[in-house]
Protein backbone atom coordinates (compact mmCIF):
# COMPACT_ATOMS: atom_id res chain seq x y z
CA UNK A 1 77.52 -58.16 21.58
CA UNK A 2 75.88 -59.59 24.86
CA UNK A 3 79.25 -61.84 25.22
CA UNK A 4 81.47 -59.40 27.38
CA UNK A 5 78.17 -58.10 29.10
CA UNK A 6 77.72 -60.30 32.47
CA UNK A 7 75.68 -57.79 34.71
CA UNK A 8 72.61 -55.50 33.38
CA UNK A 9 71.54 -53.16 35.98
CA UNK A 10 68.16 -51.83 36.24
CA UNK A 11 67.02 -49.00 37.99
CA UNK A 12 63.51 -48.51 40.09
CA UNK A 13 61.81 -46.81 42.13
CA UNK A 14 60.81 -48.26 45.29
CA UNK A 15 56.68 -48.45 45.31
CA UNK A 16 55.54 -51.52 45.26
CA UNK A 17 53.94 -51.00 41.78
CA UNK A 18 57.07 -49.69 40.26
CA UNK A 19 59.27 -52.42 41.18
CA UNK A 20 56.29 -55.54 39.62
CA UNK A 21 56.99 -53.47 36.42
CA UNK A 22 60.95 -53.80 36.87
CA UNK A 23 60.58 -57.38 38.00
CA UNK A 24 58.29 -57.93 34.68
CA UNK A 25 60.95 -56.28 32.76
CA UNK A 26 63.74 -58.10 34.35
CA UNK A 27 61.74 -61.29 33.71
CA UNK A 28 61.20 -60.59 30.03
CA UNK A 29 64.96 -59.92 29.35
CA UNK A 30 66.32 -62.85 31.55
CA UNK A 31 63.81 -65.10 28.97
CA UNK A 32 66.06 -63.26 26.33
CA UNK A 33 69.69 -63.31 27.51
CA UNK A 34 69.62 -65.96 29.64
CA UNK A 35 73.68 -65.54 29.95
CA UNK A 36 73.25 -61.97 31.41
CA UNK A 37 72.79 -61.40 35.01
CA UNK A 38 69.95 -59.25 36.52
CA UNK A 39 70.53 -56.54 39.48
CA UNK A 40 68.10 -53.97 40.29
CA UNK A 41 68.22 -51.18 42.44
CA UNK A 42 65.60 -48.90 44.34
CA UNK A 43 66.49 -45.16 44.16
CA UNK A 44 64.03 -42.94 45.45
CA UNK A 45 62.72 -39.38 43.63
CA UNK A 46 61.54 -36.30 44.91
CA UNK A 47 58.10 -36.92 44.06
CA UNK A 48 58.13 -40.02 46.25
CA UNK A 49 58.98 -37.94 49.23
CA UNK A 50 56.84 -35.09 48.95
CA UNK A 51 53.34 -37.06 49.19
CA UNK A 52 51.40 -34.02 50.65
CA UNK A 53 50.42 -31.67 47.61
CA UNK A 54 49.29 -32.02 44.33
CA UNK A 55 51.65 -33.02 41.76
CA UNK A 56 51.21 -30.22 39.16
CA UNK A 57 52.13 -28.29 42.39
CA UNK A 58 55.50 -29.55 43.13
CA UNK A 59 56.67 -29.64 39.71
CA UNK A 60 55.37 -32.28 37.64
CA UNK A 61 56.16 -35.88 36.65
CA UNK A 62 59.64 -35.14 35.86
CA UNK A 63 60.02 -35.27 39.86
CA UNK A 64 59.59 -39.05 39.06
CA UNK A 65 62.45 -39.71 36.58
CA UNK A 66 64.84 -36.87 37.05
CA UNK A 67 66.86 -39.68 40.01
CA UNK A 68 66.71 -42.33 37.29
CA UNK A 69 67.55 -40.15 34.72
CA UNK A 70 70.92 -38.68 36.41
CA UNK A 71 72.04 -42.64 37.38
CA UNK A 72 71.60 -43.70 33.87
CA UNK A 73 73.97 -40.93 32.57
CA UNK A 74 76.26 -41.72 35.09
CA UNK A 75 76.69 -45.64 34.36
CA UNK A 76 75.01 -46.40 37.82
CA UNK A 77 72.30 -47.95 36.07
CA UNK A 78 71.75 -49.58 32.41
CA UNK A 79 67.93 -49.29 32.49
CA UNK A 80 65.49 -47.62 34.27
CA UNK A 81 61.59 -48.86 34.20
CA UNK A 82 58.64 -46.45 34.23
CA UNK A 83 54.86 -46.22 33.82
CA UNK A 84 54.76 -44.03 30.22
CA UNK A 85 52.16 -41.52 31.10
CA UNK A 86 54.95 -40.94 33.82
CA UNK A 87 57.39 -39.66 31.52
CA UNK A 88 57.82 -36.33 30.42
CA UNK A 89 57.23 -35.56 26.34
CA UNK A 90 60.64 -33.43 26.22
CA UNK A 91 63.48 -35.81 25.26
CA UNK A 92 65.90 -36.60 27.75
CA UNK A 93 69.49 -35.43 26.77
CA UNK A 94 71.84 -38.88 25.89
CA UNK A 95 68.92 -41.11 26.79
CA UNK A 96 66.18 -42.95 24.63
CA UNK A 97 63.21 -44.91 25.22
CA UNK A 98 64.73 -48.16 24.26
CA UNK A 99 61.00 -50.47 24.64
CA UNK A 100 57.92 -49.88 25.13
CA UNK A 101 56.31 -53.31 25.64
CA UNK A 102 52.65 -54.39 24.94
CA UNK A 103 50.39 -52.42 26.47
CA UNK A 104 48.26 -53.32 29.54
CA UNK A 105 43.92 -52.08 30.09
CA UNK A 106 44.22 -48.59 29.07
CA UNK A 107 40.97 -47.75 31.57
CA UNK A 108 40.50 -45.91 34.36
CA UNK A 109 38.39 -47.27 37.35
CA UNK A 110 35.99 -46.50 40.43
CA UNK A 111 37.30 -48.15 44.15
CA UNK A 112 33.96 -46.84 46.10
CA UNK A 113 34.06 -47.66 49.85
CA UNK A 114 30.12 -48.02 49.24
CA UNK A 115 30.60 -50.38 46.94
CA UNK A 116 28.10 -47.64 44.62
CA UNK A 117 28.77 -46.87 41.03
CA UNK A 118 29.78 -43.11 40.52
CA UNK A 119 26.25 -42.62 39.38
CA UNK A 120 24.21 -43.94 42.59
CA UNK A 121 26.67 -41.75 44.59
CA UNK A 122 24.69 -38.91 46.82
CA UNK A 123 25.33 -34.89 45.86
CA UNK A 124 28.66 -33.87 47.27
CA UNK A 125 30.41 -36.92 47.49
CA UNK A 126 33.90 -36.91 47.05
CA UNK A 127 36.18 -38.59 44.85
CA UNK A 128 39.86 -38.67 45.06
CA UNK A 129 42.15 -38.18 41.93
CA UNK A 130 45.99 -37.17 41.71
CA UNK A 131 44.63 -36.11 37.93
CA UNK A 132 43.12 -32.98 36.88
CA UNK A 133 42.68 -35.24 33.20
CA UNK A 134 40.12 -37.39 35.57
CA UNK A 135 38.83 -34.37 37.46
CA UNK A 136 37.63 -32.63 34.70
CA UNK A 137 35.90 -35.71 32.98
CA UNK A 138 34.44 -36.99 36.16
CA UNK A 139 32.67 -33.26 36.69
CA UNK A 140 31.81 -33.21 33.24
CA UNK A 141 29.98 -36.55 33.92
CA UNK A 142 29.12 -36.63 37.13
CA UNK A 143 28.64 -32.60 38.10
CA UNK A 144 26.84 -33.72 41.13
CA UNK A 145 30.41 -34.70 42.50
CA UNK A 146 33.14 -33.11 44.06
CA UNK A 147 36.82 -34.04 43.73
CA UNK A 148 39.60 -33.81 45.92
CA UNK A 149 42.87 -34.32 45.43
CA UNK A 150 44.63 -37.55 46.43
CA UNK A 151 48.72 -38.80 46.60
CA UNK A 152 50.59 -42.17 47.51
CA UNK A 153 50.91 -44.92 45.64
CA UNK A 154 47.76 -47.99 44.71
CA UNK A 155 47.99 -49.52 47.99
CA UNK A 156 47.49 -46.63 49.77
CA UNK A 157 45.22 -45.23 47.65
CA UNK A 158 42.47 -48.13 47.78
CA UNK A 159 43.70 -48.24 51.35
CA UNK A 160 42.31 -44.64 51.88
CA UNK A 161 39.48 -45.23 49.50
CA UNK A 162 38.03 -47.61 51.53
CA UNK A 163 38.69 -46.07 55.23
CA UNK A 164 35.15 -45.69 56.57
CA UNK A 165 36.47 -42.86 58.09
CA UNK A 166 38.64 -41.15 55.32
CA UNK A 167 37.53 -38.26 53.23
CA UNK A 168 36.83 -40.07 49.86
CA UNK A 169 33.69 -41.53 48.97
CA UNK A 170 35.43 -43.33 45.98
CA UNK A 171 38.65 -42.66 44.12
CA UNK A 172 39.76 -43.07 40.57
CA UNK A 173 42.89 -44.49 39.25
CA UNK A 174 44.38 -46.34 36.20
CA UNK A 175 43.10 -49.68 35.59
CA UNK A 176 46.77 -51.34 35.16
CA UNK A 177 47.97 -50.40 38.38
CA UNK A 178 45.54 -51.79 39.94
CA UNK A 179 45.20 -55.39 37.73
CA UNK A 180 49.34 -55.34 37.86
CA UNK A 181 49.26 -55.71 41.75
CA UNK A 182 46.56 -57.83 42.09
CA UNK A 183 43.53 -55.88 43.37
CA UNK A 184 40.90 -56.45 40.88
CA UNK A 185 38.98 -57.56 44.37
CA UNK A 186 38.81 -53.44 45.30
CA UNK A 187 37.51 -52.16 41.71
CA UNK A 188 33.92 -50.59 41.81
CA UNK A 189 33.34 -49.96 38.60
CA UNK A 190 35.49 -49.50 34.84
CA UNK A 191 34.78 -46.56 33.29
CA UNK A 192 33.72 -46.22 29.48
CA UNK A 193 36.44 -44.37 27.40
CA UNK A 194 33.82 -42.21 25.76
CA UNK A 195 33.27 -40.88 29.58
CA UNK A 196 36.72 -41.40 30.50
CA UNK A 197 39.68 -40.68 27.89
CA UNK A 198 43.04 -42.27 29.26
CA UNK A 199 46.06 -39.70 29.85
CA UNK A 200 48.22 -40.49 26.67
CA UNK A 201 50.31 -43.50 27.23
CA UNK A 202 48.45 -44.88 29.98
CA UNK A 203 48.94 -48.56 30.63
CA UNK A 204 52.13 -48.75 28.74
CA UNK A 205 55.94 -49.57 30.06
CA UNK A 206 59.27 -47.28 29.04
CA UNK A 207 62.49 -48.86 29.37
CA UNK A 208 64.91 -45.89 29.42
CA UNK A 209 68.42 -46.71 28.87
CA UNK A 210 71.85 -44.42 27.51
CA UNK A 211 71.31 -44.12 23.92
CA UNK A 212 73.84 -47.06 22.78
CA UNK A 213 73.70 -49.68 20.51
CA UNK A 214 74.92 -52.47 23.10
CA UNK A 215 71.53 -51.72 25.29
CA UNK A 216 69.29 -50.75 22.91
CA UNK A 217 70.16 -54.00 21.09
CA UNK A 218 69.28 -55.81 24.33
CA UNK A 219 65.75 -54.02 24.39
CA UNK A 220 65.19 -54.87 20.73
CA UNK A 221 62.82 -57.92 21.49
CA UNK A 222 60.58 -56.28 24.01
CA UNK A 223 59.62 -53.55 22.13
CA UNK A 224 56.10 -53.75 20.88
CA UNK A 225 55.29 -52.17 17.47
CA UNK A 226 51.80 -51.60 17.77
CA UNK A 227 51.97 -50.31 20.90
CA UNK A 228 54.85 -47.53 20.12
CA UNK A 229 52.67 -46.09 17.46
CA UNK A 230 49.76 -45.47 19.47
CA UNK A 231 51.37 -43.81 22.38
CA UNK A 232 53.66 -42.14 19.87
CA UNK A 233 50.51 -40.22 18.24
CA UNK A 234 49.10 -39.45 21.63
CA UNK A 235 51.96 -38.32 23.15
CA UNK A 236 52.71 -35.89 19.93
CA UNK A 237 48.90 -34.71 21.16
CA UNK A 238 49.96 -33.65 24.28
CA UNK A 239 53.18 -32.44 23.23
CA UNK A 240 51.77 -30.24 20.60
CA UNK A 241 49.17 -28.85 23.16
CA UNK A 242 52.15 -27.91 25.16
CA UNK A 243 50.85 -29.58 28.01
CA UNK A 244 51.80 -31.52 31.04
CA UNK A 245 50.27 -33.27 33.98
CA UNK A 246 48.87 -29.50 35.03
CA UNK A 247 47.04 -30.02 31.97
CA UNK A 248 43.08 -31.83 31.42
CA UNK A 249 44.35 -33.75 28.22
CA UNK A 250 43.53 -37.07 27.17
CA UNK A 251 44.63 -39.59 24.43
CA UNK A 252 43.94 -43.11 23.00
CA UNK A 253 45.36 -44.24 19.62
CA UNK A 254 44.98 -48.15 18.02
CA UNK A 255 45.91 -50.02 15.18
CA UNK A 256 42.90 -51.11 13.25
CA UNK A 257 42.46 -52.35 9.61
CA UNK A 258 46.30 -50.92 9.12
CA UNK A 259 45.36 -47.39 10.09
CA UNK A 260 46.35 -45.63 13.36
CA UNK A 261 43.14 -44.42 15.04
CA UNK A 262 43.69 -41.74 17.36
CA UNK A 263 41.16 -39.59 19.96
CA UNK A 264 41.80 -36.64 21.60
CA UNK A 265 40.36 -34.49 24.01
CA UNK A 266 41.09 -31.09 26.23
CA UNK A 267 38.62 -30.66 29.33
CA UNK A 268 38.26 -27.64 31.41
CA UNK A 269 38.97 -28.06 35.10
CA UNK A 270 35.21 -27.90 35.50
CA UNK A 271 34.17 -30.39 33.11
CA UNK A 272 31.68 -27.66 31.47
CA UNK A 273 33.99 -27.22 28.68
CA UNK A 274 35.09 -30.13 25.75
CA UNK A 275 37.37 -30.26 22.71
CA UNK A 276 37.16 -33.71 20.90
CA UNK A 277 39.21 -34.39 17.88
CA UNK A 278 39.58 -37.69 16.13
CA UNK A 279 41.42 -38.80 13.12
CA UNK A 280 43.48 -41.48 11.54
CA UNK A 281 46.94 -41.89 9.64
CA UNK A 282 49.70 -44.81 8.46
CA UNK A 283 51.36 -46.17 11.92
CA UNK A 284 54.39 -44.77 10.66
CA UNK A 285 52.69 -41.22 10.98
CA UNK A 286 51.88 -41.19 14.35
CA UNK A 287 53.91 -38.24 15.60
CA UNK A 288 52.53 -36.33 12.41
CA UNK A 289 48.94 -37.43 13.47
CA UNK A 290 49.02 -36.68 17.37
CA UNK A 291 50.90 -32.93 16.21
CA UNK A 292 47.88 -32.61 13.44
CA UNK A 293 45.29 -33.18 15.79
CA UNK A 294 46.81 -31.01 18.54
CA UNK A 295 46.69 -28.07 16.01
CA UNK A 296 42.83 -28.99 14.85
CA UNK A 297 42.37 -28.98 19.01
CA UNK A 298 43.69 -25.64 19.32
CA UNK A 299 41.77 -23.92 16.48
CA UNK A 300 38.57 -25.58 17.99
CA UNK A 301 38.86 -23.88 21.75
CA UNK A 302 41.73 -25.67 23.04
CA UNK A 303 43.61 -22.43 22.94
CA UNK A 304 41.41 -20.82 25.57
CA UNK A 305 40.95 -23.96 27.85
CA UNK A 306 44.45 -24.31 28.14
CA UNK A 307 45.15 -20.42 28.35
CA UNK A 308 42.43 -20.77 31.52
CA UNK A 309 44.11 -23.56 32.92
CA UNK A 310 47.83 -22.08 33.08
């Protein structure tokens, strides 16, 4: 099949961050097909060039794919690489998530320009998220706290994290990123899951790619079992919530034992208000799972939260 192939093109976009993952990619399949040559190419989204509101604002993360989505209908690209929590739950029309590789740290983490734990931090300090998922934890938490919204990629994130003279006391942002680039040296502090539930599919790749057999036979080795189950079920949470990134819902499934153990929860912008579900199911029931314990969410005050929040 991989014969009359002799050029696979992946797609990226240009942060620093989101071309390591293409690279990794790109390294990974090279290992596999080492007859098939490798070009990648930066295109650029909306959501990369409007850096100055908050993302629920301008539309969403679909203002990250919808570039890389058009090029791979069109044949300009074979693959495009993204960060899954990135990704939209509403299928793409004609294109599949062809891999989802092992998953990286799943935790989010503390960049303090003190150098101070969230905890030792004075009354009123501010912390900068892009999330209202991390908002609404970190005041739940932490209600001593403010939070302020935040854009721009990691570098520039840490960068205005730890600007004596910037607005944020600390910031808070995915632990991957940050351990994928190579800047452990700026992390304050990781935060516990039971304070901080990741955003489903957090710290997990998608390779997108046109849904036929030639490329998705390519992508066949990367793809990671284990890993497709979990963020399946916690993606099927958020999709059964309805929600988006405008949305304070968080997800974390594993494989244990042969079950599928997933946690959910739905946070009120202000952190006063909690819905926790948990439950369990075969692997091969993860979609089933994540959409059962969306409904149980709903029944148990997810329904107003969510009703507050639109």
């Amino acid at each position: 099949m991989t014969e009359q192939l002799t050029t696979l093109r992946l797609g990226t976009r240009g942060s620093t961050l989101a071309r390591w993952q293409t690279d990794y990619i790109a390294a990974q399949l090279a290992t596999r097909w080492p007859g098939v040559a490798i070009e990648v190419d930066i295109l650029y989204t909306q959501g990369d060039h409007i850096l100055d509101k908050p993302l629920p604002l301008i539309g969403g993360k679909g203002l990250f794919t919808a570039e890389l989505e058009a090029a791979l209908r069109s044949g300009a690209i074979d693959l495009a690489v993204h960060s899954l929590k990135d990704l939209p739950t509403e299928p793409a029309p004609g294109i599949v998530v062809g891999a989802i590789p092992a998953r990286g740290d799943v935790h989010d983490v503390v960049v303090s320009r003190s150098r101070q734990p969230l905890a030792a931090l004075p009354p009123g300090a501010v912390v900068g998220t892009s999330s209202r998922r991390r908002a609404a934890q970190l005041l739940h938490a932490y209600p001593h706290l403010r939070t302020a919204d935040i854009r721009g990629n990691v570098d520039t994130r840490i960068r205005k994290a730890l600007d004596p003279d910037g607005p944020y006391d600390a910031i808070v942002l995915a632990a991957a990123g940050v351990e994928r680039l190579a800047r452990n040296d700026a992390i304050t502090e990781t935060l516990p899951l039971d304070l901080m539930l990741p955003a489903p599919g957090q710290g997990a790749l998608a390779v997108q790619c046109r849904d036929e057999a030639w490329l998705l036979h390519l992508l066949r080795p990367l793809d990671d079992a284990a890993t497709r189950a979990a963020v399946t079920a916690e993606r099927a949470f958020l999709n059964g919530l309805g929600g988006g990134c405008a949305v304070p819902v968080a997800a974390h499934a594993v494989i244990g034992q042969g079950r599928l153990h997933l946690r959910g929860r739905v946070a009120a912008f202000d952190g006063r208000n909690f819905v926790d579900v948990a439950g369990d199911a075969a692997p091969e029931d993860a979609a089933a799972l994540g959409a059962a314990l969306a409904s149980q969410a709903l029944s148990q005050g997810a329904a107003q939260i969510l009703r507050e929040a639109a």
